[in-house]
Protein backbone atom coordinates (compact mmCIF):
# COMPACT_ATOMS: atom_id res chain seq x y z
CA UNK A 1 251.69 44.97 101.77
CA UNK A 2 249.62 44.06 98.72
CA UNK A 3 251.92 42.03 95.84
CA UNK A 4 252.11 44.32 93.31
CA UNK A 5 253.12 41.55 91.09
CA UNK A 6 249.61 40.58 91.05
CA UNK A 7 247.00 41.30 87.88
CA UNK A 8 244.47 43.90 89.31
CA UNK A 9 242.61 43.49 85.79
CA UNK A 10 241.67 41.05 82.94
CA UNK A 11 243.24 43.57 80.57
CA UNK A 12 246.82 42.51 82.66
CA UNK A 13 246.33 38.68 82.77
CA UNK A 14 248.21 36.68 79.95
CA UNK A 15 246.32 35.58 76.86
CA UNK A 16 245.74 31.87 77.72
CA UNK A 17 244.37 32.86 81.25
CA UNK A 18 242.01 35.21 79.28
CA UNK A 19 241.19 32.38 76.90
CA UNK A 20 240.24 30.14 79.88
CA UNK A 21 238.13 32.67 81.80
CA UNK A 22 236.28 33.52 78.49
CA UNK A 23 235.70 29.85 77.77
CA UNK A 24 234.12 29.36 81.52
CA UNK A 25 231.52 31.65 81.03
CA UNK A 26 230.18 29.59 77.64
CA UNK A 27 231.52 26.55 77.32
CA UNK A 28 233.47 27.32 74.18
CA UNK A 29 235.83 25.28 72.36
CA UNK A 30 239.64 26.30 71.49
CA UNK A 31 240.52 29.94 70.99
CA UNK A 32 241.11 29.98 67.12
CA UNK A 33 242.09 33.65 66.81
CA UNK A 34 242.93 37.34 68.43
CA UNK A 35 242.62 40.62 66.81
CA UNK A 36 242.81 44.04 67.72
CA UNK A 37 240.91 47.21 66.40
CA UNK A 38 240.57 50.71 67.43
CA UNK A 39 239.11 50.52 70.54
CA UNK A 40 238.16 46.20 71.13
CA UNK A 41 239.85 43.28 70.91
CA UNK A 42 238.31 40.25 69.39
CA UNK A 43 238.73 36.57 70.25
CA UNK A 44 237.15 34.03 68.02
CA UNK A 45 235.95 30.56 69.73
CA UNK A 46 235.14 27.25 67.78
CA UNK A 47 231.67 26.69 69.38
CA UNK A 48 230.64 23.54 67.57
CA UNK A 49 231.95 21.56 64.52
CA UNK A 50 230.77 23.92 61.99
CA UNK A 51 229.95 27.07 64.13
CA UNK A 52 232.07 29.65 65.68
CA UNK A 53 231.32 32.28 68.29
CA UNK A 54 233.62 35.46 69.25
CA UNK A 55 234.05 37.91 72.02
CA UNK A 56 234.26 41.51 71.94
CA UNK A 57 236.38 43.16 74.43
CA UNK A 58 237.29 47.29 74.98
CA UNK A 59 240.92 48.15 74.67
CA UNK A 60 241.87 49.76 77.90
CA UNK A 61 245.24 50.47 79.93
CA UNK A 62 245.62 50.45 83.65
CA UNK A 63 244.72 54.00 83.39
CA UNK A 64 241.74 54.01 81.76
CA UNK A 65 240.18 50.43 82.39
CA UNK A 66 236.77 52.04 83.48
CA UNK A 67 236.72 54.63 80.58
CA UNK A 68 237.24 51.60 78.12
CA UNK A 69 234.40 49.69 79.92
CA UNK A 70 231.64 53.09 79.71
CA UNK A 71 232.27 53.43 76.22
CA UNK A 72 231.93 50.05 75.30
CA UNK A 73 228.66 49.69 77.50
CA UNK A 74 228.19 53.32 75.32
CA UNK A 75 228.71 51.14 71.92
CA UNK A 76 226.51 47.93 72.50
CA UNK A 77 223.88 50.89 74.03
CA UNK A 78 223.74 52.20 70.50
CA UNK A 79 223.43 48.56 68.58
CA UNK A 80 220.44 47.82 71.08
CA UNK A 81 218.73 51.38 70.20
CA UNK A 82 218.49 50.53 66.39
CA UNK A 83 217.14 46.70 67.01
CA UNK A 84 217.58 44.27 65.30
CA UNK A 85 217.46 44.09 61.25
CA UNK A 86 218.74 40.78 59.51
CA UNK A 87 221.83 43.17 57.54
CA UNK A 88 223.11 44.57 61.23
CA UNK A 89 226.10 42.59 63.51
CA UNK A 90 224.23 42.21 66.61
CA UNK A 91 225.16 40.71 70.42
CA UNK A 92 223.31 37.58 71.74
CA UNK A 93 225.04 38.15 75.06
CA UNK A 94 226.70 40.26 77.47
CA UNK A 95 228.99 39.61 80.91
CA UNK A 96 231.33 41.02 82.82
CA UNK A 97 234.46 39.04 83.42
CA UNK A 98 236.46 41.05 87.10
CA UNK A 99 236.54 44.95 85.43
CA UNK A 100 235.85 44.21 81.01
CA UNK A 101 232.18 44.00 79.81
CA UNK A 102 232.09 41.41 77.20
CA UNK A 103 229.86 41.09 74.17
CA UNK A 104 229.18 37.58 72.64
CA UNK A 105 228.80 38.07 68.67
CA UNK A 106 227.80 35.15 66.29
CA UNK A 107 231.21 34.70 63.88
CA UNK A 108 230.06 35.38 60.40
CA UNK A 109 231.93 33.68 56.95
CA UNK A 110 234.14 36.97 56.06
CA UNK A 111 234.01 40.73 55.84
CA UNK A 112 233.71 42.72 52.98
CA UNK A 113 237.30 43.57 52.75
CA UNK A 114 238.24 39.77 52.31
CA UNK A 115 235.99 39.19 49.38
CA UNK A 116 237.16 42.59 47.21
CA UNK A 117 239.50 40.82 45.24
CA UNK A 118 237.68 37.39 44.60
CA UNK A 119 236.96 37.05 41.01
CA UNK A 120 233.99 34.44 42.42
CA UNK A 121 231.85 37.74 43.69
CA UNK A 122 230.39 38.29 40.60
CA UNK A 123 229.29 41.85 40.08
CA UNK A 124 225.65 41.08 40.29
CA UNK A 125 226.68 39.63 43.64
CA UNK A 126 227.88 42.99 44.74
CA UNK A 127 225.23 45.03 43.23
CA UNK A 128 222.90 43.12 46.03
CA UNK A 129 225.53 43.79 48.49
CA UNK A 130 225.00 47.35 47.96
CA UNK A 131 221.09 47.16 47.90
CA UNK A 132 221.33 45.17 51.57
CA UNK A 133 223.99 47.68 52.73
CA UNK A 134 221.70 50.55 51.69
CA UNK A 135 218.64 48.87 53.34
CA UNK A 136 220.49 48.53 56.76
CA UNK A 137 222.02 52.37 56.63
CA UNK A 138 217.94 53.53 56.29
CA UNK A 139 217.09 51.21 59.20
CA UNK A 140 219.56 52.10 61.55
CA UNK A 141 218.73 55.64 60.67
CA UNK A 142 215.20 55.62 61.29
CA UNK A 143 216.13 54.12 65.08
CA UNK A 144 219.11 56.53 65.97
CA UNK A 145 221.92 56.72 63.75
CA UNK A 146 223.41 60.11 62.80
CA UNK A 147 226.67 58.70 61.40
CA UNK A 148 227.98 55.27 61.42
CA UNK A 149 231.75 57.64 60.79
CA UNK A 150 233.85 54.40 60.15
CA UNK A 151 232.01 52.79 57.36
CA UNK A 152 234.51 50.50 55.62
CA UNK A 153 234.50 47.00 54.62
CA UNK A 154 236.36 45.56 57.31
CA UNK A 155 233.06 47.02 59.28
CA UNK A 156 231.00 45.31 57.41
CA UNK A 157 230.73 41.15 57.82
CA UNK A 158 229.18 38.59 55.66
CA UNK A 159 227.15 36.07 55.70
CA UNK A 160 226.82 33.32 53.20
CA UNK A 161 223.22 31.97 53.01
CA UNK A 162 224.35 29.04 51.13
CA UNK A 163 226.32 27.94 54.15
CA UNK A 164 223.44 27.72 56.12
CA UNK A 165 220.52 26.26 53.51
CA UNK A 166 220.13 24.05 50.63
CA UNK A 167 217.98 24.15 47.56
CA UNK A 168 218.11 27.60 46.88
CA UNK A 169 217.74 29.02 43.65
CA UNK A 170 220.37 29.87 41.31
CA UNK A 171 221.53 32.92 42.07
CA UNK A 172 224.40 35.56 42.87
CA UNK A 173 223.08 37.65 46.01
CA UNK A 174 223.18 34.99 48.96
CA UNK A 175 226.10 36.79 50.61
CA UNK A 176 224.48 39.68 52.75
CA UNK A 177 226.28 41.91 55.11
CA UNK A 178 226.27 42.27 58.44
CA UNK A 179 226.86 46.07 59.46
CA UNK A 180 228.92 46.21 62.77
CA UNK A 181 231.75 48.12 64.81
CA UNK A 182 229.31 51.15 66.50
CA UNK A 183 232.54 52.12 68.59
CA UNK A 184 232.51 55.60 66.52
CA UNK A 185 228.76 55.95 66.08
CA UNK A 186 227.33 59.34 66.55
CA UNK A 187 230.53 60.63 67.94
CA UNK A 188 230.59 63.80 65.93
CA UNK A 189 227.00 64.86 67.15
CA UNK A 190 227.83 63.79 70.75
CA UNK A 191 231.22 64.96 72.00
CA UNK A 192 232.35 66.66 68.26
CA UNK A 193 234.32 63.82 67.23
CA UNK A 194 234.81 63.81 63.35
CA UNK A 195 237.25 61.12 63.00
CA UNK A 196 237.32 57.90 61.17
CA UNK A 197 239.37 55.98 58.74
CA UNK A 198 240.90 58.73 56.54
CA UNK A 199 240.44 56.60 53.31
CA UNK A 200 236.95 56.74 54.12
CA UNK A 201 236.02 59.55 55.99
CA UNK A 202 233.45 62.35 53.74
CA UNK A 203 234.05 65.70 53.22
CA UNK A 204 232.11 66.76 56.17
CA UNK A 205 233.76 65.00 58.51
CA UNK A 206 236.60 66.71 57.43
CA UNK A 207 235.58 69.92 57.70
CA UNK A 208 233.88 69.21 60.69
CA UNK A 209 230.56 70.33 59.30
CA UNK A 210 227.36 67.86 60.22
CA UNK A 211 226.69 64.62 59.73
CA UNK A 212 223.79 62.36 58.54
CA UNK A 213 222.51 60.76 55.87
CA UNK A 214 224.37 62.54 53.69
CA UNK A 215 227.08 60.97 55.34
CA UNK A 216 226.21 57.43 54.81
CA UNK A 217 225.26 57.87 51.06
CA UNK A 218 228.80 59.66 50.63
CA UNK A 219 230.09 55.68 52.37
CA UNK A 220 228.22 54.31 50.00
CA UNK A 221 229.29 55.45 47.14
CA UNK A 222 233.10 54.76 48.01
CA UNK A 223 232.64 51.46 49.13
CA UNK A 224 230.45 50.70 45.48
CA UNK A 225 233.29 52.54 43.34
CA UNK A 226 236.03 50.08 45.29
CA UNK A 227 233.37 46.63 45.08
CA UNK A 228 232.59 47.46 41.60
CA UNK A 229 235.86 48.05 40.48
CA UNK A 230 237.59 44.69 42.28
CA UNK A 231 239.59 47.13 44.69
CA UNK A 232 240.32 50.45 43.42
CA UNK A 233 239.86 53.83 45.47
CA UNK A 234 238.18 56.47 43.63
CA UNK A 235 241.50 58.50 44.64
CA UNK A 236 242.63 56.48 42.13
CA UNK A 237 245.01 53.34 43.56
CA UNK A 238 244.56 50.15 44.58
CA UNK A 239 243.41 49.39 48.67
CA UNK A 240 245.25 46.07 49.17
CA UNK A 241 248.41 47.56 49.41
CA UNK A 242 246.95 50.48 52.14
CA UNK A 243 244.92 46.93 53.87
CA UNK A 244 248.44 44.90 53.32
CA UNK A 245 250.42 47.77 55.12
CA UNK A 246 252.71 47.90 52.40
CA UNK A 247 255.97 49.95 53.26
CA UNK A 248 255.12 53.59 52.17
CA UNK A 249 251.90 53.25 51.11
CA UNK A 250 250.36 52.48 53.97
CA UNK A 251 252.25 55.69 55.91
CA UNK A 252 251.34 58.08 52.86
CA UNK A 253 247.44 56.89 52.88
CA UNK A 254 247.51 57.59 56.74
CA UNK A 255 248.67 61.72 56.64
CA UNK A 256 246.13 63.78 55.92
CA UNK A 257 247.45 65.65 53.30
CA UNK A 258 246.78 63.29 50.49
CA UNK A 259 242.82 63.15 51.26
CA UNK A 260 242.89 67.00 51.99
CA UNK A 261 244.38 67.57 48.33
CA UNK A 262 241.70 64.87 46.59
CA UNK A 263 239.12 66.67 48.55
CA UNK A 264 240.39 70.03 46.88
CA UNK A 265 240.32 68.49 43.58
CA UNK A 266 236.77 67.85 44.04
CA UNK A 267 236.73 64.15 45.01
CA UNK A 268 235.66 62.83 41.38
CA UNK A 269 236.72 58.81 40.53
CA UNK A 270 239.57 58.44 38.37
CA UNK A 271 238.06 55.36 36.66
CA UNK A 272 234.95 53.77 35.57
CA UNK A 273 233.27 50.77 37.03
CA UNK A 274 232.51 49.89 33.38
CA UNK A 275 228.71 51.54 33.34
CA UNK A 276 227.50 54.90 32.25
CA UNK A 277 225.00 54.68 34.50
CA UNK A 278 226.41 53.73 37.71
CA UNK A 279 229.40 55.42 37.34
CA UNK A 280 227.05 59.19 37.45
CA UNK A 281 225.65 57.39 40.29
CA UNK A 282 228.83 57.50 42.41
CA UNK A 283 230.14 60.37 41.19
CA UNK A 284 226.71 62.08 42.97
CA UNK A 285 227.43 60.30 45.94
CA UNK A 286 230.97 61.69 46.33
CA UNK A 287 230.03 64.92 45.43
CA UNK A 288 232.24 66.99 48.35
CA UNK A 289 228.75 69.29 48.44
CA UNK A 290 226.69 67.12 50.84
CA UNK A 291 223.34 68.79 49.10
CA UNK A 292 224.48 67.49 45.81
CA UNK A 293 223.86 63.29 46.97
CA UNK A 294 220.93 61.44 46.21
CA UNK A 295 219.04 60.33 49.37
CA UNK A 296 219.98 56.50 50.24
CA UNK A 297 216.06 55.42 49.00
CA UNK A 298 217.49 56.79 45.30
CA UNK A 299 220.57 55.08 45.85
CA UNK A 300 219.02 51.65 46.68
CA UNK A 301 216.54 52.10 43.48
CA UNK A 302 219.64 52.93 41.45
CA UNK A 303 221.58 50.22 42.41
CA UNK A 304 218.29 47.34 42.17
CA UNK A 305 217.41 48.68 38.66
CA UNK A 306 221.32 48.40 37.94
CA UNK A 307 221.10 44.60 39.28
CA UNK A 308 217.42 44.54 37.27
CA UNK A 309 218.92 44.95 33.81
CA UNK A 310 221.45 42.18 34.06
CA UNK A 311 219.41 39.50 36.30
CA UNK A 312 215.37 39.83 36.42
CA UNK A 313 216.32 36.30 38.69
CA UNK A 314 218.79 38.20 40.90
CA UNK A 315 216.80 41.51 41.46
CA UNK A 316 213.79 39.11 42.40
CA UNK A 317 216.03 37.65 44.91
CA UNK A 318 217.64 40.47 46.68
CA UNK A 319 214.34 43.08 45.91
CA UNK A 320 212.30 39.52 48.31
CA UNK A 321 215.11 39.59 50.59
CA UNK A 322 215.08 43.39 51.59
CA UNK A 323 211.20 43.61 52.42
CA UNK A 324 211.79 40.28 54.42
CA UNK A 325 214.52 41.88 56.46
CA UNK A 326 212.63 44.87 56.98
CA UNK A 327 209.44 42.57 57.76
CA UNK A 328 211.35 40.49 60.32
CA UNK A 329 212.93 43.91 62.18
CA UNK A 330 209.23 44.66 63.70
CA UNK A 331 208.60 41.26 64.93
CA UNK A 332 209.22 39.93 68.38
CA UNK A 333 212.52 39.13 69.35
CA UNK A 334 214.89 38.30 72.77
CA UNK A 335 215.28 41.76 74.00
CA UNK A 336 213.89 41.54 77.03
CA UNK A 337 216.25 38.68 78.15
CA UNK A 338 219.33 40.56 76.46
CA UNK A 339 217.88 43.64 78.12
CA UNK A 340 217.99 42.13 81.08
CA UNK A 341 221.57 40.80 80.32
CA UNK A 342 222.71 44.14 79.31
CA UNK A 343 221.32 45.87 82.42
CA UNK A 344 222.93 43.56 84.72
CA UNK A 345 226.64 44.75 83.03
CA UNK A 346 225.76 48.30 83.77
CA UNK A 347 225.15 47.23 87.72
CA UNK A 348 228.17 45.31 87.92
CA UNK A 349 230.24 48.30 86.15
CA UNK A 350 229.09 50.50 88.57
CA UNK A 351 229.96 48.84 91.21
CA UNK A 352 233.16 47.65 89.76
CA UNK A 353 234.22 51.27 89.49
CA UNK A 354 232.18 53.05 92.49
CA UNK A 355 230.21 55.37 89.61
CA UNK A 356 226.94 55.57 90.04
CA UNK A 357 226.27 57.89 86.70
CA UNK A 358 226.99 54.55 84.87
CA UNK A 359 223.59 53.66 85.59
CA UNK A 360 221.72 56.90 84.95
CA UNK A 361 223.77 56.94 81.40
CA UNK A 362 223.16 53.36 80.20
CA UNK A 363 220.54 51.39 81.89
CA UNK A 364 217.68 50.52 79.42
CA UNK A 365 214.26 51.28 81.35
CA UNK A 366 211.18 49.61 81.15
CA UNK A 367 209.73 52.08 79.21
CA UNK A 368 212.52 52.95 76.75
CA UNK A 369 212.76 49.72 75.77
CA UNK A 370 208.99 49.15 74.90
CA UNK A 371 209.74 52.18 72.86
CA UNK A 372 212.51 50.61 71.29
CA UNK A 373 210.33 47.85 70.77
């Protein structure tokens, strides 16, 4: 008789054995930190003595290990479709460690949600923030993206470019963002999935009407009213609390009835960000009527004449940095070695879990990805 007592899965094996057999397959220093999400669990590596690596890994229970390992091969599918683009969260590798694909992700300085608060991101800093965020919402549109449907800043990572060069010029928009978590991309238009983060979910999503780029600009506009204004929610209260899991806020912000009644009222800020002119922006943006937005292009321009008129230096900066991003997404890169990479998962899940549609669903052709390309 088989010992029952035995792990039949990664997901079952304590945390330091999972450390270990993630640290085997790189040669990775100490595991710093774990966190959970949704659907993946993340473990963060020291990978050098000023660089840090991290692992992706699907959530799954005994009963749904190879569910959790399809959808993930589903997610990192998705991030390969829309190629790579500077302001996107992208893998450099991919295993499979007994039945859990595994993504390898750079570790970036922060996330969004981290800096909110800090009186150090100035607002022309977040201004170009905005203009980068904007630039990698049209990119990933133009390769595949319906909805992103869980836009928020703790889905959206930074990166510090003064971390990583010297002598550059004086100026407030070297943190750029690095757009990431595709677990619930294009779920609505796939399977009729409308769910997100209630916080942050539009209108439509709500009503379970379609999604798109409406969608995105509707993200947008939330996420400036809450950078702009050091934390507030257009509804009209601070996020830390809701982000702190503060007894009874938290609970309250998670029913949908409080979202449902703002949506009633019309979904119009309760504040200003402290300019005429960007506050009519947002309001647009999170106007319930999808029709009603401007188009991401008119949001960008918005926002870069907004940084314009209190930095010519800044706008220089960020308006250089956008064309180089979208310059450097149509060069050559290392797909087809992380196309290879990727396509050896799918084998190994198919085998792992004797279904052959895993193969038809997710390998990347020859073809496709000269498409992609």
């Amino acid at each position: 008789m088989p010992d029952e007592t035995v792990p039949h899965s990664f997901h079952d094996i304590p945390p330091e054995l999972q450390h270990f057999l993630i640290r085997t397959r790189k040669g990775v220093g100490d595991c710093l930190s774990t966190t959970s999400g949704f659907a993946g669990r993340i473990f963060r590596f020291q990978a050098g003595t000023a660089t840090e690596t991290c692992v992706k890994v699907p959530l799954a229970t005994p009963a749904t290990v190879g569910e959790a390992a399809t959808r993930f091969l589903r997610e990192l599918r998705l991030q390969r479709a829309m190629y790579y683009h500077q302001f996107v969260h992208w893998p450099f590798d991919f295993d499979l460690i007994d039945d859990a694909p595994i993504a390898w992700f750079r570790f970036w300085d922060s996330d969004l949600a981290a800096l909110i608060e800090d009186d150090r991101f100035t607002f022309e800093g977040r201004l170009g923030m905005l203009a980068y965020l904007a630039a990698a919402l049209d990119h990933c549109h133009m390769k595949g993206l319906v909805a992103h449907q869980d836009l928020k800043p703790e889905n959206v990572f930074v990166q510090d470019l003064r971390r990583v060069a010297s002598g550059l010029p004086d100026a407030s928009i070297w943190r750029i963002p690095k757009l990431a978590d595709f677990g619930s991309v294009n779920l609505a238009s796939e399977c009729g999935v409308f769910d997100g983060t209630k916080a942050y979910m539009a209108p439509e999503q709500w009503r379970r009407m379609p999604l798109g780029r409406h969608t995105s600009v509707w993200s947008l506009g939330l996420i400036a009213y809450e950078l702009l204004t050091f934390g507030q929610h257009p509804v009209g209260e601070p996020t830390r609390p809701w982000r702190n899991r503060a007894s009874g806020v938290f609970n309250r912000w998670q029913k949908k009835r409080m979202w449902l009644r703002w949506l009633d009222g019309g979904c119009r800020p309760t504040g200003t960000v402290g300019d005429a002119d960007l506050d009519e922006l947002i309001r647009r943006c999170l106007d319930p009527d999808p029709a009603g937005r401007p188009a991401i292009a008119g949001f960008s321009a918005a926002i870069l004449s907004a940084l314009r008129q209190r930095s010519s230096a800044d706008y220089e900066q960020a308006n250089f940095r956008i064309v180089h991003a979208q310059d450097v997404s149509s060069s050559n890169h290392d797909w087809p070695y992380l196309d290879k990479r990727f396509n050896s998962v799918v084998a190994a899940v198919a085998e792992r879990f004797s279904d052959p549609s895993v193969l038809d669903r997710y390998l990347i052709s020859e073809e496709e990805a000269a498409a992609l390309a």
